[in-house]
N, C-alpha and C. Protein backbone atom coordinates (compact mmCIF):
# COMPACT_ATOMS: atom_id res chain seq x y z
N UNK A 1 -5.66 -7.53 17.56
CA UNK A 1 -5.66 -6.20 18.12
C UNK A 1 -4.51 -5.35 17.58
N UNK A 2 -3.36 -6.17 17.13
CA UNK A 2 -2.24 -5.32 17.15
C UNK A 2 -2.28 -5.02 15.30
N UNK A 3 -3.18 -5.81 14.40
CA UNK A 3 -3.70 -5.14 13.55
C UNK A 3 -4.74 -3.74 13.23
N UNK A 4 -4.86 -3.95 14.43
CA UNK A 4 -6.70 -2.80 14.41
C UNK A 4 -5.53 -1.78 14.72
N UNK A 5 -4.60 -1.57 15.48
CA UNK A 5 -3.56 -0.76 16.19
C UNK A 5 -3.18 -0.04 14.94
N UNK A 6 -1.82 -1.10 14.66
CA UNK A 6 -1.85 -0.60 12.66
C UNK A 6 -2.14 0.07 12.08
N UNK A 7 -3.43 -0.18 11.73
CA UNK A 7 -4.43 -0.02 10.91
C UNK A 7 -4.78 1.78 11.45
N UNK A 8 -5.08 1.76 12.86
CA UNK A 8 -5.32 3.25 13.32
C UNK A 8 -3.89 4.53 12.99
N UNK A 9 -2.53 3.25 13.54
CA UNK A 9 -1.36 4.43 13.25
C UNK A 9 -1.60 4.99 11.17
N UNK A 10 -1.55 3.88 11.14
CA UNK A 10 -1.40 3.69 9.31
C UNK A 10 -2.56 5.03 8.79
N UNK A 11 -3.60 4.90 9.23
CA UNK A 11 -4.57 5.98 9.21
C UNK A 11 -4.18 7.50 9.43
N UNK A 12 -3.29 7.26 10.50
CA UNK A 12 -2.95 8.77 11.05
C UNK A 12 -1.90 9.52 10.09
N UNK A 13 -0.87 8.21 9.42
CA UNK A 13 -0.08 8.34 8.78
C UNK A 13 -0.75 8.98 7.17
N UNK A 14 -1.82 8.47 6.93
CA UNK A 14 -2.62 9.05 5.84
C UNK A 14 -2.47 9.78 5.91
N UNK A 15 -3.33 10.35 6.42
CA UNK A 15 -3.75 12.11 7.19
C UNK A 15 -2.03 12.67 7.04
N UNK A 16 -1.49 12.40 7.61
CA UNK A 16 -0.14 13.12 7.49
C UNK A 16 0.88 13.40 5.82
N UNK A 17 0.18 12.04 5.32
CA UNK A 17 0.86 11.97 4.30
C UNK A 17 -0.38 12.44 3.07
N UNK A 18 -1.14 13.10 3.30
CA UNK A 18 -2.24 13.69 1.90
C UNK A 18 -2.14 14.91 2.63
N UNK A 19 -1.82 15.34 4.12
CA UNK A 19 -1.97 17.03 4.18
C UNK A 19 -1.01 17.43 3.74
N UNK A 20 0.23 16.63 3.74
CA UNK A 20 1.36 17.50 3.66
C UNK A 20 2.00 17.31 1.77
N UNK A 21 1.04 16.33 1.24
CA UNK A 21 1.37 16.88 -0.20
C UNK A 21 0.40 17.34 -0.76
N UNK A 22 -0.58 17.86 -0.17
CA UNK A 22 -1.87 18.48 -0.66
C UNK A 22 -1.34 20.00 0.00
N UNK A 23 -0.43 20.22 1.12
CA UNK A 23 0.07 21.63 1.52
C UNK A 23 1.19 22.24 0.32
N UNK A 24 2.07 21.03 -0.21
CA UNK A 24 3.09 21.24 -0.61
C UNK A 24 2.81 21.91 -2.48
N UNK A 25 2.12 20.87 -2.55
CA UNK A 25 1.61 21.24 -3.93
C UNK A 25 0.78 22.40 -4.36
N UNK A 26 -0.23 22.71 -3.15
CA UNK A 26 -0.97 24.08 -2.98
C UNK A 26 0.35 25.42 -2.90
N UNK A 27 1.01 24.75 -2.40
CA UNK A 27 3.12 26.00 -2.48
C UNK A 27 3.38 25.81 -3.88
N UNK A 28 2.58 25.18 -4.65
CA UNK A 28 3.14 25.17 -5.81
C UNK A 28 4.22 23.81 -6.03
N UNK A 29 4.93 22.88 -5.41
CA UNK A 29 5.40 22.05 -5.82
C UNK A 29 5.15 21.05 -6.25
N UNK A 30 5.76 20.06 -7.36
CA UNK A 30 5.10 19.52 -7.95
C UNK A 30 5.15 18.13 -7.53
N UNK A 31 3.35 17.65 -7.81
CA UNK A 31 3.35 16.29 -7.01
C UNK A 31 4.04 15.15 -6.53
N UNK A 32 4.44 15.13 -7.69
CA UNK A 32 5.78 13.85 -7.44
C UNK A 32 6.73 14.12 -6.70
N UNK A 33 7.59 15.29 -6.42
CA UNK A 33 8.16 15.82 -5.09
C UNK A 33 7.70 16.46 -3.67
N UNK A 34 6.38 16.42 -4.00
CA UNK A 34 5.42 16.83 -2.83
C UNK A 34 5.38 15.06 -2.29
N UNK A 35 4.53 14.55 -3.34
CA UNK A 35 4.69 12.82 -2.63
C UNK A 35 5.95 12.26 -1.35
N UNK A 36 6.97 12.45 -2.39
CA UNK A 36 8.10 11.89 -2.03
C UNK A 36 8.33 12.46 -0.22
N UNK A 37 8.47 14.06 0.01
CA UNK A 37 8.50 14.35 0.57
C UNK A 37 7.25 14.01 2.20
N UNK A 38 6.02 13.95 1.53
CA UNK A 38 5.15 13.86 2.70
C UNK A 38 5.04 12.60 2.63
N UNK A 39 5.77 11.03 2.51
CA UNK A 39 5.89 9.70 2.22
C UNK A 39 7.06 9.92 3.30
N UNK A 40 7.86 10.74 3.67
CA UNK A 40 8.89 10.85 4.39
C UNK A 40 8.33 11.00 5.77
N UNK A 41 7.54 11.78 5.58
CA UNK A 41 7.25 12.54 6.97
C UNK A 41 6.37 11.65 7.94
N UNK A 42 6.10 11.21 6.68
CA UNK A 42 4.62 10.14 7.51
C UNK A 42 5.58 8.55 7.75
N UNK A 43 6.33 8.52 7.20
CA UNK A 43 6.72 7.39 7.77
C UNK A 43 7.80 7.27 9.02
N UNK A 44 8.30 8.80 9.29
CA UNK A 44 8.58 8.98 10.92
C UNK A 44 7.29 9.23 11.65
N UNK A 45 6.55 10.03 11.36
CA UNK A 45 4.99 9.79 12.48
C UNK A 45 5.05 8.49 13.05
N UNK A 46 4.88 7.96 11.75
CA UNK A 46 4.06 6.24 11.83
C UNK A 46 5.05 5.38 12.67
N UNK A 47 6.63 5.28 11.89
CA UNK A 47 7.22 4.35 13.29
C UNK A 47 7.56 5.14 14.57
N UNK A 48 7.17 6.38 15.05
CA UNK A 48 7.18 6.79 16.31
C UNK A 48 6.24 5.90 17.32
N UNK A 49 4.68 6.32 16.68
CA UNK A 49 2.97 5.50 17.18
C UNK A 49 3.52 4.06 17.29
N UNK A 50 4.07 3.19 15.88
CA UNK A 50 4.40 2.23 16.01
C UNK A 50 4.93 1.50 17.49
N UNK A 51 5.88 2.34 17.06
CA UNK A 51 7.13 1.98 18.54
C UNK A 51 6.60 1.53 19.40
N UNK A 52 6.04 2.85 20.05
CA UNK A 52 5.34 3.27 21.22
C UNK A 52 4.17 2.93 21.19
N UNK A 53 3.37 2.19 20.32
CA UNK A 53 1.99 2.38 20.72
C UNK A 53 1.35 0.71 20.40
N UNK A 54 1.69 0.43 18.99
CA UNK A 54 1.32 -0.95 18.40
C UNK A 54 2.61 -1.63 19.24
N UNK A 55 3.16 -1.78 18.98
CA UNK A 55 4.13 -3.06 19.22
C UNK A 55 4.93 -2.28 21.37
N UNK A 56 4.11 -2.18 22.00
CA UNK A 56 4.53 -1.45 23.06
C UNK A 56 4.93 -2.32 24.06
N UNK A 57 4.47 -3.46 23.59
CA UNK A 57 5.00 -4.71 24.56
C UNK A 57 6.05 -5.33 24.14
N UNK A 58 6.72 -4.96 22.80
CA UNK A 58 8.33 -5.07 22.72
C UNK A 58 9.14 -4.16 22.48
N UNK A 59 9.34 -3.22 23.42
CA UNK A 59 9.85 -2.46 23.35
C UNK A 59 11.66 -2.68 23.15
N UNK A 60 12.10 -1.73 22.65
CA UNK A 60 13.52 -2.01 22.23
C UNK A 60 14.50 -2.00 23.36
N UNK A 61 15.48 -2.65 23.47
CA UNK A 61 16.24 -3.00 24.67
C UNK A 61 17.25 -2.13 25.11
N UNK A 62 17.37 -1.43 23.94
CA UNK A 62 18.51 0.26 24.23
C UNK A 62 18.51 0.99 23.32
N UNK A 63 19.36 1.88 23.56
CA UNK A 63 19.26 3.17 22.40
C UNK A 63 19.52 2.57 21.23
N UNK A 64 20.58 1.65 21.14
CA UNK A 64 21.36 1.42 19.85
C UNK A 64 20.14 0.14 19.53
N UNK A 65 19.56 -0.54 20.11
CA UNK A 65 18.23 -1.43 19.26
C UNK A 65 17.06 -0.82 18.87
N UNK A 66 17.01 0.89 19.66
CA UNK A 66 16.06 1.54 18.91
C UNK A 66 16.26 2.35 17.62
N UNK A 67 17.84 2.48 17.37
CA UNK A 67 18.12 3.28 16.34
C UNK A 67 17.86 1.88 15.33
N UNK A 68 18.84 1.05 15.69
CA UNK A 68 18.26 -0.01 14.58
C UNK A 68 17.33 -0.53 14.17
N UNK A 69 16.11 -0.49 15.27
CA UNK A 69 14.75 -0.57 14.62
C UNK A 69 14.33 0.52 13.64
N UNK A 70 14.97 1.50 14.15
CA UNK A 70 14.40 3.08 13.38
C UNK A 70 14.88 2.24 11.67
N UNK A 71 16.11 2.69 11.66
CA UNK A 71 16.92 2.08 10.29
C UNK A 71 16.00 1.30 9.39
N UNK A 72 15.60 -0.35 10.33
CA UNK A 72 15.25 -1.47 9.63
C UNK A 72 13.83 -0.48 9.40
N UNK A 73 12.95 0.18 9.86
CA UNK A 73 11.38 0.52 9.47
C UNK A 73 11.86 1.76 7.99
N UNK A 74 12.63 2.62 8.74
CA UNK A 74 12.65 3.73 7.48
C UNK A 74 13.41 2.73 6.33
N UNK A 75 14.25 2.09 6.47
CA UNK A 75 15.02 1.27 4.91
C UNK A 75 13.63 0.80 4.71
N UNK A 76 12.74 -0.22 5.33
CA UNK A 76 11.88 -1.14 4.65
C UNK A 76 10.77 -0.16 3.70
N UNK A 77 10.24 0.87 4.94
CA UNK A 77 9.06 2.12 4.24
C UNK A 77 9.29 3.04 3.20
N UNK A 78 10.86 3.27 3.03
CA UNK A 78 11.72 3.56 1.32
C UNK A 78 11.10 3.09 0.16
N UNK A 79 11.59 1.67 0.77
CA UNK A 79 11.23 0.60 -0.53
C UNK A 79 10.23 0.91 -1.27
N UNK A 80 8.86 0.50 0.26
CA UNK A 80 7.32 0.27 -0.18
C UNK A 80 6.72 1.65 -0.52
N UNK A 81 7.83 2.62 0.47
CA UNK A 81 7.12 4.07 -0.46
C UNK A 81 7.70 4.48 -1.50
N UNK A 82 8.56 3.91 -2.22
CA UNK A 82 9.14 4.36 -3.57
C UNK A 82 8.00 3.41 -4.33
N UNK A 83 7.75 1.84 -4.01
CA UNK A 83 6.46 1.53 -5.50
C UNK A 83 5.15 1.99 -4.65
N UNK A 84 4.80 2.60 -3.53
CA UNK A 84 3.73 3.62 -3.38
C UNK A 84 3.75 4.88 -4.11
N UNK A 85 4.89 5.56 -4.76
CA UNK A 85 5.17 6.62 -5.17
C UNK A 85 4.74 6.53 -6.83
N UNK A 86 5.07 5.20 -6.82
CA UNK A 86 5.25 4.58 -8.50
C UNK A 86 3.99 3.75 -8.96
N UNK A 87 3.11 3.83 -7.59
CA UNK A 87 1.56 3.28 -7.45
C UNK A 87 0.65 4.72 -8.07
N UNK A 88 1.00 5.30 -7.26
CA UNK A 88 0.15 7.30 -6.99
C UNK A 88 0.71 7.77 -9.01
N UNK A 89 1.88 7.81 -9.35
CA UNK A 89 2.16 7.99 -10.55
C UNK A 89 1.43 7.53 -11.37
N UNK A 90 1.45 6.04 -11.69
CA UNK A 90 0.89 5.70 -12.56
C UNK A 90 -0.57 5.62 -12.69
N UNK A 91 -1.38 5.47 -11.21
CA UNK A 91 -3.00 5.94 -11.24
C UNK A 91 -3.48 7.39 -11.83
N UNK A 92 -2.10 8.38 -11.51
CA UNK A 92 -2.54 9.73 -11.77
C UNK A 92 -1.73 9.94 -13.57
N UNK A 93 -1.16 9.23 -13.97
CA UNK A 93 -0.78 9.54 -15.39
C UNK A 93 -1.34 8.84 -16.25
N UNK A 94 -2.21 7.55 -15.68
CA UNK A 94 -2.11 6.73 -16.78
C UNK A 94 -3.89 6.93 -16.78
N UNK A 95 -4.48 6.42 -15.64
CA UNK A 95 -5.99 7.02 -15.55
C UNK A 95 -6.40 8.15 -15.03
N UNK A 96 -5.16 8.82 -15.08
CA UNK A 96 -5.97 10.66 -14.63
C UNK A 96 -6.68 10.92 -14.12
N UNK A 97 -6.44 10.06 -12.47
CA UNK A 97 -6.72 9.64 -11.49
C UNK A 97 -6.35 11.47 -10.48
N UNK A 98 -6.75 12.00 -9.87
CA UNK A 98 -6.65 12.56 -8.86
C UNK A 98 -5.43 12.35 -8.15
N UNK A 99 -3.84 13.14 -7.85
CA UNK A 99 -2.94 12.85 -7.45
C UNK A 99 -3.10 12.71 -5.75
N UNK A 100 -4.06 13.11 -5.33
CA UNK A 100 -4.45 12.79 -4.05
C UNK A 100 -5.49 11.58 -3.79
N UNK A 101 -6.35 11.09 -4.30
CA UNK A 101 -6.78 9.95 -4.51
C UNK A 101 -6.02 8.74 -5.00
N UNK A 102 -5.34 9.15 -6.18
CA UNK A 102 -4.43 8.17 -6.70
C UNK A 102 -3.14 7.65 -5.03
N UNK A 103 -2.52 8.60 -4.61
CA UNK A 103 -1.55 8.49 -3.53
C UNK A 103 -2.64 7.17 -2.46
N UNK A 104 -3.95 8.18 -2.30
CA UNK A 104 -4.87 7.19 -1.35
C UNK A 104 -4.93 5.53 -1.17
N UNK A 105 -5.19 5.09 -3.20
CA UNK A 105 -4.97 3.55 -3.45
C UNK A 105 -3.89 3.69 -3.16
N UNK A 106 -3.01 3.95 -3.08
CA UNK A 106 -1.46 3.50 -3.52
C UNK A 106 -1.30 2.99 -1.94
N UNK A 107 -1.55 4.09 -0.94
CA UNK A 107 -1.14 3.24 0.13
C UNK A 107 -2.20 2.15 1.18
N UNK A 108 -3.79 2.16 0.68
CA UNK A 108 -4.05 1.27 0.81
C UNK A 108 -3.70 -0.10 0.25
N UNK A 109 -3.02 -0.20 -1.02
CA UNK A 109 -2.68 -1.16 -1.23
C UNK A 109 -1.21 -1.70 -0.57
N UNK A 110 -0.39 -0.75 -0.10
CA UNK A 110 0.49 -1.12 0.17
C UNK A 110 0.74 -1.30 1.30
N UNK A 111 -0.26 -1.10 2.70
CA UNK A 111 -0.36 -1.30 3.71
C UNK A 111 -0.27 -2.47 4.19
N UNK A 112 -1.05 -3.66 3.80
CA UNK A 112 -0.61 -5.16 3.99
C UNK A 112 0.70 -5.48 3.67
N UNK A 113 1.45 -5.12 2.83
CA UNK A 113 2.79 -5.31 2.67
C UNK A 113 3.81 -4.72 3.75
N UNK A 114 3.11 -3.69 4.08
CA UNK A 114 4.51 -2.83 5.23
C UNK A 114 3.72 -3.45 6.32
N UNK A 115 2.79 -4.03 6.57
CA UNK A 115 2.32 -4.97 8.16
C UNK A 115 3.06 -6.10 7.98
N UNK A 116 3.27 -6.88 7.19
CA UNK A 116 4.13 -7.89 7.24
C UNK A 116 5.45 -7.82 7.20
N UNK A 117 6.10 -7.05 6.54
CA UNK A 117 7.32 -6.63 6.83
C UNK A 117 7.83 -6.40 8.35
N UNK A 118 6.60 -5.58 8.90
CA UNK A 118 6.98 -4.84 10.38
C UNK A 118 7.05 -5.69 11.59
N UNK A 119 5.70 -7.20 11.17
CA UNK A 119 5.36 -7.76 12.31
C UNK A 119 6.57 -8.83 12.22
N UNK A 120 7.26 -9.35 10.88
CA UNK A 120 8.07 -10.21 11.06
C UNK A 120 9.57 -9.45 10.82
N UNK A 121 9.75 -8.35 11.04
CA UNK A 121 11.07 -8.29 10.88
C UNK A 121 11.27 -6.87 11.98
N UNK A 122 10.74 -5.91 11.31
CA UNK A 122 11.55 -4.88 11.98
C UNK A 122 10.80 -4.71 13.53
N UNK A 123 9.86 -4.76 14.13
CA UNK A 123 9.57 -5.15 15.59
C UNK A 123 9.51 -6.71 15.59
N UNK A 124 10.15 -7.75 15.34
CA UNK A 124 10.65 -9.03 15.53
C UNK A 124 11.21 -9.06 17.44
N UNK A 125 10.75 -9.85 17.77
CA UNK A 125 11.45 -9.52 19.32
C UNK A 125 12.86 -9.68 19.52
N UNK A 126 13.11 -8.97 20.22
CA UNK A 126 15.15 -8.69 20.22
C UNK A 126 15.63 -9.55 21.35
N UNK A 127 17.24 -10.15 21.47
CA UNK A 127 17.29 -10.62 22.40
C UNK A 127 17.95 -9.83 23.60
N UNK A 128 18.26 -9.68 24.50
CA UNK A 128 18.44 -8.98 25.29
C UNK A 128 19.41 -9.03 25.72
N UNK A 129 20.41 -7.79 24.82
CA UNK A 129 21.95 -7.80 24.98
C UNK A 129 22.93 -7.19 26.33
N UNK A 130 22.01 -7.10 27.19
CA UNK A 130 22.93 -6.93 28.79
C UNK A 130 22.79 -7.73 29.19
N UNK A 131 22.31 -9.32 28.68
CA UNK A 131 22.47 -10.56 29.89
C UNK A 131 23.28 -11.53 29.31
């Protein structure tokens, strides 16, 4: 279930992350900094839903274990969205691929990678530092 969950935030995160470099680029900026930028945005959406929605039965134990969850998800979604970035590039330079389609594979493929990351590390259950 807490895949199907995922799978729905991760979706929403799409949507967030093809409107807003399909807005950015329609402003005229250019894809690869339109990417970068709506790869940002969507990956605060996504660990907000996350938080709160997929993983809601471990919720973080205080402010300072929610900032550090924040940290550990945005450092890890950097990573996977910098070779998502370097996924969308090379579909759209090398097979002249659609920079909005190309972005599309890029983060279906990279979605199994940021679920495993998330389920074993950054919502990992915390221990509970007021007892």
């Amino acid at each position: 279930m807490r895949f199907i969950k995922f799978g729905i935030v991760g979706g929403s995160g799409t949507v967030v992350n093809l409107g807003v470099q399909y807005l950015l680029t329609l402003a005229g900026m250019h894809y690869i900094f339109a990417g970068v930028i709506a790869t940002e945005i969507s990956i605060i959406n996504n660990f907000l839903l996350n938080n709160f929605w997929t993983w809601k039965d471990n919720p973080a134990k205080s402010k300072r274990s929610f900032v550090a969850r924040l940290l550990k998800y945005n450092s890890s979604m950097i990573i996977t969205g910098i070779a998502q970035n370097f996924l969308m590039i090379f579909f759209t330079e090398l097979f002249k691929i659609n920079d909005l389609i190309s972005k599309f594979i890029a983060i279906v493929i990279i979605t199994f990678v940021n679920y495993i990351i998330h389920y074993f590390w950054t919502f990992k259950g915390e221990i509970d530092e007021t007892k």
